[in-house]
N, C-alpha and C. Protein backbone atom coordinates (compact mmCIF):
# COMPACT_ATOMS: atom_id res chain seq x y z
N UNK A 1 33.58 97.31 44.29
CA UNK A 1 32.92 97.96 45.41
C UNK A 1 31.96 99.01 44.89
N UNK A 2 30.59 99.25 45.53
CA UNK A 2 29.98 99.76 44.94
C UNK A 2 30.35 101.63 44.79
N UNK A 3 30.32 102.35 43.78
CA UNK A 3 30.67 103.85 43.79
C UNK A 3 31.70 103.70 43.68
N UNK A 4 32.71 102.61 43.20
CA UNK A 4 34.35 102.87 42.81
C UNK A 4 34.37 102.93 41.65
N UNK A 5 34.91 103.53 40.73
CA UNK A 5 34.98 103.11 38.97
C UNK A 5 35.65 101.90 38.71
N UNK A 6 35.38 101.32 38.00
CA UNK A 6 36.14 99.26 37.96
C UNK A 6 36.56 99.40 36.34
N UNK A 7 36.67 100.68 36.03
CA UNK A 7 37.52 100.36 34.61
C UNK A 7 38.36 102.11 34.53
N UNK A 8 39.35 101.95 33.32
CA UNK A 8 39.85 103.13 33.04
C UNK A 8 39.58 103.59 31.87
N UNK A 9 39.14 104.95 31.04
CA UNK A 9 38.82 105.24 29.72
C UNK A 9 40.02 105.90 29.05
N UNK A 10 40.71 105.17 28.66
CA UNK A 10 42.18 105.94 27.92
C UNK A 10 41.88 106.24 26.64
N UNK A 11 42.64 107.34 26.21
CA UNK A 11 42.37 107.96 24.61
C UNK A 11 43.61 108.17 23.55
N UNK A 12 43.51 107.24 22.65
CA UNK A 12 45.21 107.23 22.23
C UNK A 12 44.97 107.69 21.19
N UNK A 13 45.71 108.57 20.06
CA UNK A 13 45.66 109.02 19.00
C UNK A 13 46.37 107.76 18.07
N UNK A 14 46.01 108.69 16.90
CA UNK A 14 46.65 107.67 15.42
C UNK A 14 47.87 106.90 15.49
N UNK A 15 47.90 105.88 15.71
CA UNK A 15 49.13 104.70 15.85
C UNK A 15 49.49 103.62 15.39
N UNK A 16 50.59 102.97 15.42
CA UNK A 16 50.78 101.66 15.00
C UNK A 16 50.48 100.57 16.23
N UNK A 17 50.42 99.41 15.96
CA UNK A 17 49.51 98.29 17.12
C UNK A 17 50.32 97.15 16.34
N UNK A 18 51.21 96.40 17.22
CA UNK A 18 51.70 95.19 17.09
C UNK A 18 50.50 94.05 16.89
N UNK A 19 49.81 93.60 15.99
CA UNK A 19 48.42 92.66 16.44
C UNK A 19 48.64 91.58 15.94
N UNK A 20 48.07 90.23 16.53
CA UNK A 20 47.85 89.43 15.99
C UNK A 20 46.33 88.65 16.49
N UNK A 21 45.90 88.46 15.47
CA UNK A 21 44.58 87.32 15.28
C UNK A 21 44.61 86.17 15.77
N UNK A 22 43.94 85.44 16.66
CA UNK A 22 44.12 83.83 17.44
C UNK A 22 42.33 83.99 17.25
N UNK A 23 42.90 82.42 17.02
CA UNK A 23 41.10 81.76 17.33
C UNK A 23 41.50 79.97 17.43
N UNK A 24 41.53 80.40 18.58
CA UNK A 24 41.48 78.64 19.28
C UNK A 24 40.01 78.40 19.96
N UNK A 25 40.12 76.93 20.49
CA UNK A 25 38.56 76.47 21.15
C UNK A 25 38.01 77.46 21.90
N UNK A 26 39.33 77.97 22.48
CA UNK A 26 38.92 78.38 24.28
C UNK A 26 39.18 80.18 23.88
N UNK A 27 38.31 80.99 24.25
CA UNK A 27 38.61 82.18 24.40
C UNK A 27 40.30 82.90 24.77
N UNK A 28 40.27 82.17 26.20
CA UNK A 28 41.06 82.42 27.15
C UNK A 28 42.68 81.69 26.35
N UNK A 29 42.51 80.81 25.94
CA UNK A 29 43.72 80.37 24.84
C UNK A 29 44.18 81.05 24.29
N UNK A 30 43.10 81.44 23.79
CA UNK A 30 43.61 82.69 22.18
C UNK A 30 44.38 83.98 23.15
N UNK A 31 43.77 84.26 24.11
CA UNK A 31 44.39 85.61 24.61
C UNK A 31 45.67 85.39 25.22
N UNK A 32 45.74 84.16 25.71
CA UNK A 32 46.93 83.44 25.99
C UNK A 32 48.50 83.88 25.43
N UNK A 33 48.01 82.59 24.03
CA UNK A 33 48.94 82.44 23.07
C UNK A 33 49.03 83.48 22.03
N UNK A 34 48.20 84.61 22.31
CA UNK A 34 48.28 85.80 21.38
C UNK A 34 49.24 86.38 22.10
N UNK A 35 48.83 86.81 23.21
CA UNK A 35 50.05 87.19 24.44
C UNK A 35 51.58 87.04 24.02
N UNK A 36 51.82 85.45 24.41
CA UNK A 36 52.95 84.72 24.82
C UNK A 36 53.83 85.18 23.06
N UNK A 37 52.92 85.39 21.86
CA UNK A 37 53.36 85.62 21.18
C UNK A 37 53.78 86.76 20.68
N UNK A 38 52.75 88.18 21.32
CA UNK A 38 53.04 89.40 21.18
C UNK A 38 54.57 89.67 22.02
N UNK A 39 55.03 89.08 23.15
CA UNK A 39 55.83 88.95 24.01
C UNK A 39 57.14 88.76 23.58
N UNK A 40 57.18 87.70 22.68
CA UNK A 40 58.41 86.84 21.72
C UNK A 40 58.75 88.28 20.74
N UNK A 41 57.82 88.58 20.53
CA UNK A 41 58.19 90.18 19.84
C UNK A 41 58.80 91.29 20.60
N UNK A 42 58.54 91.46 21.81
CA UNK A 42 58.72 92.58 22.44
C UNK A 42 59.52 92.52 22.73
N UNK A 43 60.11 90.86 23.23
CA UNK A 43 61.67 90.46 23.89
C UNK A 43 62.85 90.17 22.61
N UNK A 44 62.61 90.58 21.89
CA UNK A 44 64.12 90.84 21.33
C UNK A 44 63.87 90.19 19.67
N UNK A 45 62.63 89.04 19.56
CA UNK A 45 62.62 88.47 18.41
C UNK A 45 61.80 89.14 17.29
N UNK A 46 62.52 90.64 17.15
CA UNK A 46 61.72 91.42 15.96
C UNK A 46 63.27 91.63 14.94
N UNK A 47 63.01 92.35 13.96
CA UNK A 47 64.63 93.08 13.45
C UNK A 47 65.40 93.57 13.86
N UNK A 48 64.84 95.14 14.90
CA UNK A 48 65.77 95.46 15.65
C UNK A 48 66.77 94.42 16.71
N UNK A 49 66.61 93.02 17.22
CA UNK A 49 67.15 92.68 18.14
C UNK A 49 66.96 93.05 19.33
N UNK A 50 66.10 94.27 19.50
CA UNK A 50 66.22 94.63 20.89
C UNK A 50 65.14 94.51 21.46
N UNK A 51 64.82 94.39 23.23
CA UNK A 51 64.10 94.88 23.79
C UNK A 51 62.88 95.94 23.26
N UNK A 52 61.66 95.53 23.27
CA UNK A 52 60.91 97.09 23.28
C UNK A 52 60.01 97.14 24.07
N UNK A 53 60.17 96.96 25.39
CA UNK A 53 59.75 97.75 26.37
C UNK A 53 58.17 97.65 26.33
N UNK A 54 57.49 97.56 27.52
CA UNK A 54 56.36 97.27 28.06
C UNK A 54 55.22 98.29 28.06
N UNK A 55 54.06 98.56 27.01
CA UNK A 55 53.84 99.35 27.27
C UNK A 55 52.29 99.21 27.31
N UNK A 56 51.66 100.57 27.89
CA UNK A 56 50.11 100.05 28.50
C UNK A 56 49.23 100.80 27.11
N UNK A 57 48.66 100.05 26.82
CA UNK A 57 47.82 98.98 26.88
C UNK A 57 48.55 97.55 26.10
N UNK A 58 48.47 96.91 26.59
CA UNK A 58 48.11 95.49 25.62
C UNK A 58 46.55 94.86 25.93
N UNK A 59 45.93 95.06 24.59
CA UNK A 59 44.39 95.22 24.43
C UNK A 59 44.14 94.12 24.16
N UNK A 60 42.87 93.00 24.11
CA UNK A 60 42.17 92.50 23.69
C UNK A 60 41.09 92.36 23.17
N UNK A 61 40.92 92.46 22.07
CA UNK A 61 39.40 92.97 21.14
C UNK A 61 39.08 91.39 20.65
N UNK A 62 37.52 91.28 21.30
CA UNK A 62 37.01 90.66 21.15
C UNK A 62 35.70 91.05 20.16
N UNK A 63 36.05 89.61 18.73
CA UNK A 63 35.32 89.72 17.61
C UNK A 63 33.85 89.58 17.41
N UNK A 64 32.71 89.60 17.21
CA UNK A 64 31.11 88.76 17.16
C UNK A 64 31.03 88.92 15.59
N UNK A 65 30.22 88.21 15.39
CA UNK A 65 29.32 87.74 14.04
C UNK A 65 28.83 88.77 13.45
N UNK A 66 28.18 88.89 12.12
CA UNK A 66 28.14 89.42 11.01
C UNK A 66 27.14 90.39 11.96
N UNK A 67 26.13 89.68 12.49
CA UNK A 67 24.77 90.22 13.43
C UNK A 67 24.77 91.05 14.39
N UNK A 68 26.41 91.10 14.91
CA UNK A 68 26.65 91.19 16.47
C UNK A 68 25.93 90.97 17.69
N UNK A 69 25.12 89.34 17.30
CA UNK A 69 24.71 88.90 18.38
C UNK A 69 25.25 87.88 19.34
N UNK A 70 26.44 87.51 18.61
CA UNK A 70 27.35 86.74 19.42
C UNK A 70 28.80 86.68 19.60
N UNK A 71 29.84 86.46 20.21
CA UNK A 71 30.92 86.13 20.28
C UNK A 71 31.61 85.26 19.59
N UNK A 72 32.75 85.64 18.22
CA UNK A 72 33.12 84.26 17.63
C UNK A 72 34.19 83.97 18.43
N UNK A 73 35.21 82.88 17.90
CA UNK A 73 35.76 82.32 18.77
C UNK A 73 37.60 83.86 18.47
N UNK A 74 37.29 83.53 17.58
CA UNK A 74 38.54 84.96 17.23
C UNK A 74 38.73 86.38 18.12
N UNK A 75 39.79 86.33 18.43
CA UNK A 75 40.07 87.63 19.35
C UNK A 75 41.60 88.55 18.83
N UNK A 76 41.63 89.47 18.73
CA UNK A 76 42.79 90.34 18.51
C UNK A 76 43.67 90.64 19.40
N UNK A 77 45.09 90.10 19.83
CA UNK A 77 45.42 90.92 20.87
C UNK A 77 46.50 92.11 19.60
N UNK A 78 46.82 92.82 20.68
CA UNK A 78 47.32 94.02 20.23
C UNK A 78 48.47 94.91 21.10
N UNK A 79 49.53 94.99 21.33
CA UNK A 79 50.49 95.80 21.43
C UNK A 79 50.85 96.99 20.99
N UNK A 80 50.31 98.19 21.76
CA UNK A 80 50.41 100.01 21.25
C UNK A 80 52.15 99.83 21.44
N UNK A 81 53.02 100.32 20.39
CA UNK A 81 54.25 100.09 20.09
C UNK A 81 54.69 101.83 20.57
N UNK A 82 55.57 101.23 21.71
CA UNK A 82 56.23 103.10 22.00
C UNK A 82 56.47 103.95 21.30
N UNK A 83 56.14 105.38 21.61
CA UNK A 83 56.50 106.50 20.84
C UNK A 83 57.72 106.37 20.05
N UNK A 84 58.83 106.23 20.31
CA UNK A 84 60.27 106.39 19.67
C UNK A 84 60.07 104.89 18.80
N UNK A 85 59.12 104.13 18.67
CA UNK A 85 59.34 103.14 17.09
C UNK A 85 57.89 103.26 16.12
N UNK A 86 57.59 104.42 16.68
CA UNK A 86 56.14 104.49 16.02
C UNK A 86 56.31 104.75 14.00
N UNK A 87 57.45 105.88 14.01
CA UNK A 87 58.06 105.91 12.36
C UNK A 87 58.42 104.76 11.84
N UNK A 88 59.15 104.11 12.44
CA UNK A 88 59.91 102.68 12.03
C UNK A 88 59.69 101.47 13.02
N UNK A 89 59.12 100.88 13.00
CA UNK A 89 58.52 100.05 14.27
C UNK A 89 59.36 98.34 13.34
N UNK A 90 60.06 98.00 14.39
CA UNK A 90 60.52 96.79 13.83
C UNK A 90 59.68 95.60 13.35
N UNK A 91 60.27 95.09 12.48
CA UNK A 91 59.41 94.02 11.96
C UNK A 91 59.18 93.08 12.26
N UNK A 92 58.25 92.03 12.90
CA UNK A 92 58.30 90.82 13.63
C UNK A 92 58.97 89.64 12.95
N UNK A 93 59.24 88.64 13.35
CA UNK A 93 59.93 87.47 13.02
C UNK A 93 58.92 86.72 12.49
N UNK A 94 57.96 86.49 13.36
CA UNK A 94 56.42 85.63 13.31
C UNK A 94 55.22 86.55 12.38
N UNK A 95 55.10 85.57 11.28
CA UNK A 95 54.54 86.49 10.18
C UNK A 95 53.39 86.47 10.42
N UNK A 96 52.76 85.68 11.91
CA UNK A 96 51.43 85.98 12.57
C UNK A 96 51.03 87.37 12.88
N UNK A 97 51.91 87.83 13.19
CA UNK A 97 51.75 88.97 13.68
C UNK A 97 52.56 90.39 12.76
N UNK A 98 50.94 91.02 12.82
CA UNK A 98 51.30 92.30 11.71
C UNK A 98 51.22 93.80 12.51
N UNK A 99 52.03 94.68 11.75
CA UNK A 99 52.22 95.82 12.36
C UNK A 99 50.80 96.80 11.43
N UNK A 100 49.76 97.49 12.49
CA UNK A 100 48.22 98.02 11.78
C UNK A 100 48.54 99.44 12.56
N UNK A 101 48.31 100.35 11.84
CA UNK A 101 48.16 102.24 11.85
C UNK A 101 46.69 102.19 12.23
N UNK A 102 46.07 102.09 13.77
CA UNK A 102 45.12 102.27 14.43
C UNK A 102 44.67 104.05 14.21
N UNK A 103 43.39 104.07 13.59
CA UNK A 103 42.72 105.74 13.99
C UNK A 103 43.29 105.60 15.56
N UNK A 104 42.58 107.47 15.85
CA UNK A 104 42.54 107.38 17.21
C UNK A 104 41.39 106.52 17.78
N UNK A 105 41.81 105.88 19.21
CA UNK A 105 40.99 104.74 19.93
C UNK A 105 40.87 105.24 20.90
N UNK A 106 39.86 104.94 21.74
CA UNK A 106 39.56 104.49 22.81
C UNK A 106 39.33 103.02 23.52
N UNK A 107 40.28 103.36 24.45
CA UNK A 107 40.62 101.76 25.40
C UNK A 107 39.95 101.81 26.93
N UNK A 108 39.29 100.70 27.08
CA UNK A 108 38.60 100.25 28.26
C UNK A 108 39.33 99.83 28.84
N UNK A 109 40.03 100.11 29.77
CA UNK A 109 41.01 99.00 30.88
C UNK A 109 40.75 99.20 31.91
N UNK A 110 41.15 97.69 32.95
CA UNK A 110 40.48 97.59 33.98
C UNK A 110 41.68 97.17 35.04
């Protein structure tokens, strides 16, 4: 609607980010099955065994070319891992997915 803001500017300091890399045909795949896989992590299939809880943001960074004039097919999703596992953040099962110490960011969400 016009004069509403249609996104949010969040500001997170120095952290760890559950991420993993997908590059399938389809954009929308990759964010998919990056998902469904960041998920398998969150629900119990890391070291700890446990639950870790839902937390905002789960980001999608989308990659372009050397030029940055285009979109490759590769996208990052990413999981900001709660305060209380940020020292010791469990280790995933799926060696797709790696645990990265993000500077501080800024996140676009909508």
């Amino acid at each position: 609607q016009l004069g509403d803001l249609l996104y949010e500017k969040r500001q997170y300091g120095k952290a760890k980010w559950a991420c993993i890399k997908m590059k399938e045909k389809q954009y929308e795949q990759s964010i998919c099955l990056g998902f469904m896989k960041l998920m398998r992590y969150i629900c119990e299939q890391n070291s700890s065994g446990l639950y870790l809880g839902i937390t905002v943001p789960i980001v999608t960074i989308v990659h372009t070319n050397e030029a940055q004039s285009a979109m490759t097919q590769a996208v990052t999703v990413a999981y900001y891992l709660p305060e209380v596992l940020q020292d010791e953040p469990p280790h995933p099962f799926d060696s797709d997915i790696i645990i990265e110490e993000w500077p501080a960011t800024i996140v676009y969400s909508r």
